[in-house]
Protein backbone atom coordinates (compact mmCIF):
# COMPACT_ATOMS: atom_id res chain seq x y z
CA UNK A 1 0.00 0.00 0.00
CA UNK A 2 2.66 2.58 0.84
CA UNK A 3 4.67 1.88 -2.41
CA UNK A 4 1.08 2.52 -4.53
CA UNK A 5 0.81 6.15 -2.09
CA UNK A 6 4.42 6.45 -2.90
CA UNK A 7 4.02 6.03 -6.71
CA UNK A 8 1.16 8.61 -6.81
CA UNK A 9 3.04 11.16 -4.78
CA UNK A 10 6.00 11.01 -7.07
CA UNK A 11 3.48 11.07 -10.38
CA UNK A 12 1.77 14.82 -8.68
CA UNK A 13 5.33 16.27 -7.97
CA UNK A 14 6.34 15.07 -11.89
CA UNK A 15 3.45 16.47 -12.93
CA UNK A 16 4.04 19.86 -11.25
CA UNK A 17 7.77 20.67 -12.57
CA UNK A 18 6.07 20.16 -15.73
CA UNK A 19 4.53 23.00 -15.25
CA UNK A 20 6.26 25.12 -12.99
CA UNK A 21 9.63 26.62 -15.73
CA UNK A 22 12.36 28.89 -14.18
CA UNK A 23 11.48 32.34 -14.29
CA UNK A 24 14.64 33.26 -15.89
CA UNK A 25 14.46 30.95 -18.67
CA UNK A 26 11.14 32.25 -19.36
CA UNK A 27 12.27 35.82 -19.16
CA UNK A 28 15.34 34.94 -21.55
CA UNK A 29 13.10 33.07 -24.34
CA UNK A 30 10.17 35.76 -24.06
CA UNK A 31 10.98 39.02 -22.88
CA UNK A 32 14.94 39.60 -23.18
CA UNK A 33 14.71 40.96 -26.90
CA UNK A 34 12.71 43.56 -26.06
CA UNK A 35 12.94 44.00 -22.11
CA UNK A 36 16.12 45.08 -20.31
CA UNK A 37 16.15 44.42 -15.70
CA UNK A 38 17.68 47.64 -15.10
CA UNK A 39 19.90 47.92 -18.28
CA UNK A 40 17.35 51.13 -20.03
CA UNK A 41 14.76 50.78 -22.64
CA UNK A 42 14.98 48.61 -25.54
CA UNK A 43 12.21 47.94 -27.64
CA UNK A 44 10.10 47.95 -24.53
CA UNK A 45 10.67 49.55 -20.86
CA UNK A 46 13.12 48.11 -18.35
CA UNK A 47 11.07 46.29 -16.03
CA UNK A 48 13.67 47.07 -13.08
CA UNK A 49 11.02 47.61 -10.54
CA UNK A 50 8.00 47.09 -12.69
CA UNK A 51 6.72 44.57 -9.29
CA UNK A 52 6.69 48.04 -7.18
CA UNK A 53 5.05 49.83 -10.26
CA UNK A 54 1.57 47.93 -10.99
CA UNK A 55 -0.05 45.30 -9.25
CA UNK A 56 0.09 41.65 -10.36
CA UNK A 57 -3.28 41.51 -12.17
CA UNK A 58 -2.49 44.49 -13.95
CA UNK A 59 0.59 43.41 -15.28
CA UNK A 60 -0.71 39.31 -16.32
CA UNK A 61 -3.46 41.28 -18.68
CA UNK A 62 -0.74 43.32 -20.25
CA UNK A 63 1.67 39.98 -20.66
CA UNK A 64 -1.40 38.17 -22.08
CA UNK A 65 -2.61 40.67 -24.51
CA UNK A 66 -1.62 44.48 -24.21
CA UNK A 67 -3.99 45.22 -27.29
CA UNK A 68 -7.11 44.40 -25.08
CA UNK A 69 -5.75 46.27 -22.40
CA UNK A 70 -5.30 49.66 -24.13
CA UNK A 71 -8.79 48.98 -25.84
CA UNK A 72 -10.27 49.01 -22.80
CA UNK A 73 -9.02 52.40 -21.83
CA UNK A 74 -6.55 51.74 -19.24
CA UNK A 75 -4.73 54.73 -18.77
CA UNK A 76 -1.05 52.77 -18.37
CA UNK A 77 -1.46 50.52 -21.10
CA UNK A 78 -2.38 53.71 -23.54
CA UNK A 79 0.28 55.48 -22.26
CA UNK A 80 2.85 53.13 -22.89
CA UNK A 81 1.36 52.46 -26.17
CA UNK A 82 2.12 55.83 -26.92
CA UNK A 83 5.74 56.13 -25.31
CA UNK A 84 6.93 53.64 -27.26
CA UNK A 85 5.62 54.31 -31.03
CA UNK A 86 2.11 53.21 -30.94
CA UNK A 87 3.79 49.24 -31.16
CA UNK A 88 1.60 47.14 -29.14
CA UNK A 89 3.61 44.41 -26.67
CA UNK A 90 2.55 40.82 -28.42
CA UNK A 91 0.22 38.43 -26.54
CA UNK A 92 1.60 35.67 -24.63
CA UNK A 93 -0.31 32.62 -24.15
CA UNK A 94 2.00 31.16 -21.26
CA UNK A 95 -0.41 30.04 -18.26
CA UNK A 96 -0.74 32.94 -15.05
CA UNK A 97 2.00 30.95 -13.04
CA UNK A 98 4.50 31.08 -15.96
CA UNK A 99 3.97 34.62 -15.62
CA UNK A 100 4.17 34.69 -12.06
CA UNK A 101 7.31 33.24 -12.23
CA UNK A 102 9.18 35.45 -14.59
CA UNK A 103 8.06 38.88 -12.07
CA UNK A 104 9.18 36.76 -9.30
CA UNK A 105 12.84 36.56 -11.12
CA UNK A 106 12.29 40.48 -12.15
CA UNK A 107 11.81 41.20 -8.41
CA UNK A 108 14.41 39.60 -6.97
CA UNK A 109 16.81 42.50 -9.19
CA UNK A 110 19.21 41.21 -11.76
CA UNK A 111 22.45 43.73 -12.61
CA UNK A 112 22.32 44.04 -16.23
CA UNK A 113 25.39 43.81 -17.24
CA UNK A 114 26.72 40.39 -15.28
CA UNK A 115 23.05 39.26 -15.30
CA UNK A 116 23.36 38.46 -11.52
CA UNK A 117 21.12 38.55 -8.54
CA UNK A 118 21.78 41.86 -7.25
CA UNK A 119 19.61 41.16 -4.23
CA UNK A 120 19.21 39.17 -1.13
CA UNK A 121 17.43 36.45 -2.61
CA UNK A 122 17.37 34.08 0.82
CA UNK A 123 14.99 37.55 2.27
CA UNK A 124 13.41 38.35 -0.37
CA UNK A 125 10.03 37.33 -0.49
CA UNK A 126 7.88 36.20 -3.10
CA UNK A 127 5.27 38.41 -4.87
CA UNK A 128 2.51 36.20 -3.59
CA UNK A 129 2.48 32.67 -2.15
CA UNK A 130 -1.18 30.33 -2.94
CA UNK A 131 -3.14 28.99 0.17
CA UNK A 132 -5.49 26.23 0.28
CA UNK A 133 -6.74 27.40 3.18
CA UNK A 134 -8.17 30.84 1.77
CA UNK A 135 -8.98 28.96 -1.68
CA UNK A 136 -11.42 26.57 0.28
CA UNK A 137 -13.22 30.04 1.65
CA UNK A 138 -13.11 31.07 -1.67
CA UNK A 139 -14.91 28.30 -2.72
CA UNK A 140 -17.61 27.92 -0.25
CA UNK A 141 -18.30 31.64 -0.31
CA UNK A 142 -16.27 32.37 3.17
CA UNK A 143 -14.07 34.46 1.57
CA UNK A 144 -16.08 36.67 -0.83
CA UNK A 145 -14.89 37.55 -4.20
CA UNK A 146 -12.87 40.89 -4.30
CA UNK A 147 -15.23 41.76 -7.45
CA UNK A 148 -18.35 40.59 -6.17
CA UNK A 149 -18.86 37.32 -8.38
CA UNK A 150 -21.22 34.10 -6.86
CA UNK A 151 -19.09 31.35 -4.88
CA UNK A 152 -18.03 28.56 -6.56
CA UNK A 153 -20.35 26.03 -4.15
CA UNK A 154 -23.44 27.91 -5.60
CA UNK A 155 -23.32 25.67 -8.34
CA UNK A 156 -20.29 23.13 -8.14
CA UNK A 157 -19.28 20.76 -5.76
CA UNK A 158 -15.90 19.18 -3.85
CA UNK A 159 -15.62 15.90 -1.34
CA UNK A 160 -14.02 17.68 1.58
CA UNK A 161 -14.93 16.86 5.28
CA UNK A 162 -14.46 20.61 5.75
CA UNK A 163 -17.58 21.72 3.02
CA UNK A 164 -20.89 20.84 2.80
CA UNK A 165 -24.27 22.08 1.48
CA UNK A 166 -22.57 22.16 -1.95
CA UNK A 167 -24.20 23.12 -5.40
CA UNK A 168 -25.35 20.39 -7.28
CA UNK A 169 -25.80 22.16 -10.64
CA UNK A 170 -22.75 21.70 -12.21
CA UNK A 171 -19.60 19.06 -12.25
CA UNK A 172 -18.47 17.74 -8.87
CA UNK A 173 -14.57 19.58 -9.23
CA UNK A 174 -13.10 16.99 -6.82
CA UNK A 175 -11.08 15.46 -9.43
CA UNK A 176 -10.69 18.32 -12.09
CA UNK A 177 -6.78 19.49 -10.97
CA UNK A 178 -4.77 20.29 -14.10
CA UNK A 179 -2.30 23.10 -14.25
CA UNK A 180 -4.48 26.30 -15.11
CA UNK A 181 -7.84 24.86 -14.36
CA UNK A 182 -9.39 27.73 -12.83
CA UNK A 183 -8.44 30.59 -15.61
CA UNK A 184 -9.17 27.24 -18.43
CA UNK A 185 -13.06 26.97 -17.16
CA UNK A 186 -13.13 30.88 -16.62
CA UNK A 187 -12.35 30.81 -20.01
CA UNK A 188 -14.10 27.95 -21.96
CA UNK A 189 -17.38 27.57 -20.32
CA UNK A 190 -20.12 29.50 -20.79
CA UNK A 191 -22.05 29.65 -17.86
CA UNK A 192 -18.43 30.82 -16.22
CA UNK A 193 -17.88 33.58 -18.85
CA UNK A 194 -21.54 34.95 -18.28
CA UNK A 195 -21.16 34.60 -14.40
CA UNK A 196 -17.69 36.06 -14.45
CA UNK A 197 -17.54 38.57 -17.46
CA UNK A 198 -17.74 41.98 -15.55
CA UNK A 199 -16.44 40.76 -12.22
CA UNK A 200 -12.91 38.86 -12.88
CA UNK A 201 -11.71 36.95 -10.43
CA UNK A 202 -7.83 38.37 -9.50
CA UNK A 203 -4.62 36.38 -9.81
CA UNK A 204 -4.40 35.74 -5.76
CA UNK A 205 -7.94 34.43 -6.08
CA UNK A 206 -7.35 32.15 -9.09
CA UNK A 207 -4.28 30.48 -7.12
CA UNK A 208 -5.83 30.50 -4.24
CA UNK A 209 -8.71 28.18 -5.92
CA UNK A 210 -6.16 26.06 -8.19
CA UNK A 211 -4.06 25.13 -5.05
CA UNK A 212 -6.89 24.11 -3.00
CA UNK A 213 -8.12 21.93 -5.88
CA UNK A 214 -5.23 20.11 -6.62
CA UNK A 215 -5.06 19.67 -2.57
CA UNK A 216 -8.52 18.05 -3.07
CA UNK A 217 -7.62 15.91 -5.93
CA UNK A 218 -4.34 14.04 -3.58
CA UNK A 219 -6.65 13.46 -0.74
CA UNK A 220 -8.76 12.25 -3.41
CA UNK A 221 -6.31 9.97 -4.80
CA UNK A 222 -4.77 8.90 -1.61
CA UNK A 223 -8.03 8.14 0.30
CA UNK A 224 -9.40 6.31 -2.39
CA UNK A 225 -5.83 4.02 -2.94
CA UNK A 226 -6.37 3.08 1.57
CA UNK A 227 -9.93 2.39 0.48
CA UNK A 228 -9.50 -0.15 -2.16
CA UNK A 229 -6.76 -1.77 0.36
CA UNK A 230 -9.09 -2.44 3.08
CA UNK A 231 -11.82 -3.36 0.52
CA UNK A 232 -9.95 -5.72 -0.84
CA UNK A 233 -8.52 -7.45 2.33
CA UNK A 234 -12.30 -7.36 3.41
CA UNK A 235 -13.39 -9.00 0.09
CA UNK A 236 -10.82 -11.58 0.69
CA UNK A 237 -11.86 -12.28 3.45
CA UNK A 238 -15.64 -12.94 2.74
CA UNK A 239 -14.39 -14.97 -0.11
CA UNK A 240 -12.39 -17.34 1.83
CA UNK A 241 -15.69 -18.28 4.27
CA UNK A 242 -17.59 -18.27 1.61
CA UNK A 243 -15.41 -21.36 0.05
CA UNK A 244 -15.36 -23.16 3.34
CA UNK A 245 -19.08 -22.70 3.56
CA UNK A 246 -19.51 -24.52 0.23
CA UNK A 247 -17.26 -26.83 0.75
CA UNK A 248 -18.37 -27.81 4.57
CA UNK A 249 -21.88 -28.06 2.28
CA UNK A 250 -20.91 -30.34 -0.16
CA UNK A 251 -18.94 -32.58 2.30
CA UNK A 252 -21.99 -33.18 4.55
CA UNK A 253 -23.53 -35.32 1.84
CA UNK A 254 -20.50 -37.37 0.53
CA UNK A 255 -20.10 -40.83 1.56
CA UNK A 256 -18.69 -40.84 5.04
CA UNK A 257 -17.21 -44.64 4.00
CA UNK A 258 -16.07 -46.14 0.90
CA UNK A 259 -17.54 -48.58 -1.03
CA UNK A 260 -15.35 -51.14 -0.27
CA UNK A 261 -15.83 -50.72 3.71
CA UNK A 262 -19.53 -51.94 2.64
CA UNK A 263 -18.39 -54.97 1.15
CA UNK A 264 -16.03 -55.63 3.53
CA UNK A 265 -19.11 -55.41 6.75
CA UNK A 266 -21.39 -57.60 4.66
CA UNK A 267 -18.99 -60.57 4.66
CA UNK A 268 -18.05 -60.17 7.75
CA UNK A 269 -21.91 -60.35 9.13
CA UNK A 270 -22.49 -63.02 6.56
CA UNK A 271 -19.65 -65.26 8.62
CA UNK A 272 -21.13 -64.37 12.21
């Protein structure tokens, strides 16, 4: 049993450096052409300090698609349309944590010509750090939405001893961790883009959600593994008296003698 729990443990961590790429590597394949940390403008601003500047939401739109950005009106984004020639920044399609990932590498400062940490990287903290804790009040409607849209137990549903009176409407989410869930079904299903189209849920809130979910999916996984163990020594069990019932059955109306015992107390009375 402990090598199965073992075996699924090691599959989720696999699973998550998948995911989760170095921030600098991302920043090198993505933004270095155009983006300088601290080194002056390029084709684009140095983002030395850009973390201090505008807030994490703010700056995942722009990385996803700048264009929609200044067509909404945002005063920043039009502004640094205009600053640097009316080019608009290309969209990315790299998930929110890839993004995540390359401001925490911005953040921690980077000199520009040696390309080293300038900082203390051992106190520097992260930008933001997920909790399943705050993504379960999220969920259940503890927590409320920083723009005001429903809970997610209104209409889905999770198996956690800690939540009840869930929503029966939609899927049961227990087992729907994949990297970017939350921002994929934002994005994909209807019902979510109608619910969610004017009040967004942030970046902290999205994590918050997607870490609590994949916690539900390895309690899932691992309670369900100790299940089928016991079920299956039980079963055994059952099985095996159910055998020697049959057989204790079947043995009550064999011959209790052989046939040749009969022969052999006929002769004998015959000779008394």
């Amino acid at each position: 049993m402990k090598y199965i729990l073992l075996t699924i443990t090691i599959l989720l961590f696999i699973s998550d450096l998948t995911f989760a790429q170095d921030g600098k590597a991302l920043f090198e394949r993505n933004c270095k052409a155009c983006h300088s940390i601290g080194g002056g403008k390029k084709v684009g601003p140095d983002l030395k300090g850009i973390t201090q500047k505008r807030n994490l939401d703010w700056l995942i739109k722009f990385v996803k698609s700048s264009k929609d950005l200044i067509a909404s009106g945002d005063a920043d984004a039009v502004a640094i349309f205009e600053e640097f020639g009316k080019t608009p920044m290309p969209s990315h399609s790299m998930s929110t944590t890839e993004i995540q990932s390359i401001f925490d590498y911005i953040a921690k400062g980077v000199d520009a010509g040696s390309g080293t940490s300038t900082a203390k990287t051992d106190s520097m903290p992260a930008i933001f750090t997920a909790s399943a804790d705050i993504g379960r009040n999220i969920f259940t409607g503890a927590q409320p939405l920083q723009n005001g849209g429903p809970s997610c137990i209104s209409c889905h549903s999770v198996k956690d001893s800690k939540v009840s009176n869930c929503g029966t409407y939609a899927k049961d989410l227990s087992v729907s961790y994949v990297n970017g869930v939350v921002e994929s079904m934002l994005g994909s299903m209807p019902a979510m883009i109608s619910s969610y189209q004017n009040r967004e849920l942030t970046f902290q809130e999205k994590s918050h959600l997607e870490l609590y979910l994949k916690t539900v999916k390895e309690n899932q996984l691992f309670s369900h593994t100790e299940q089928a163990g016991t079920m299956f020594l039980v079963y055994g069990i059952l099985t095996f008296i159910f055998i020697i019932l049959i057989i204790n059955i079947f043995w009550r109306h064999t011959k209790k003698f052989g046939v040749k015992d009969e022969i052999y107390e006929r002769q004998v009375g015959r000779r008394s």
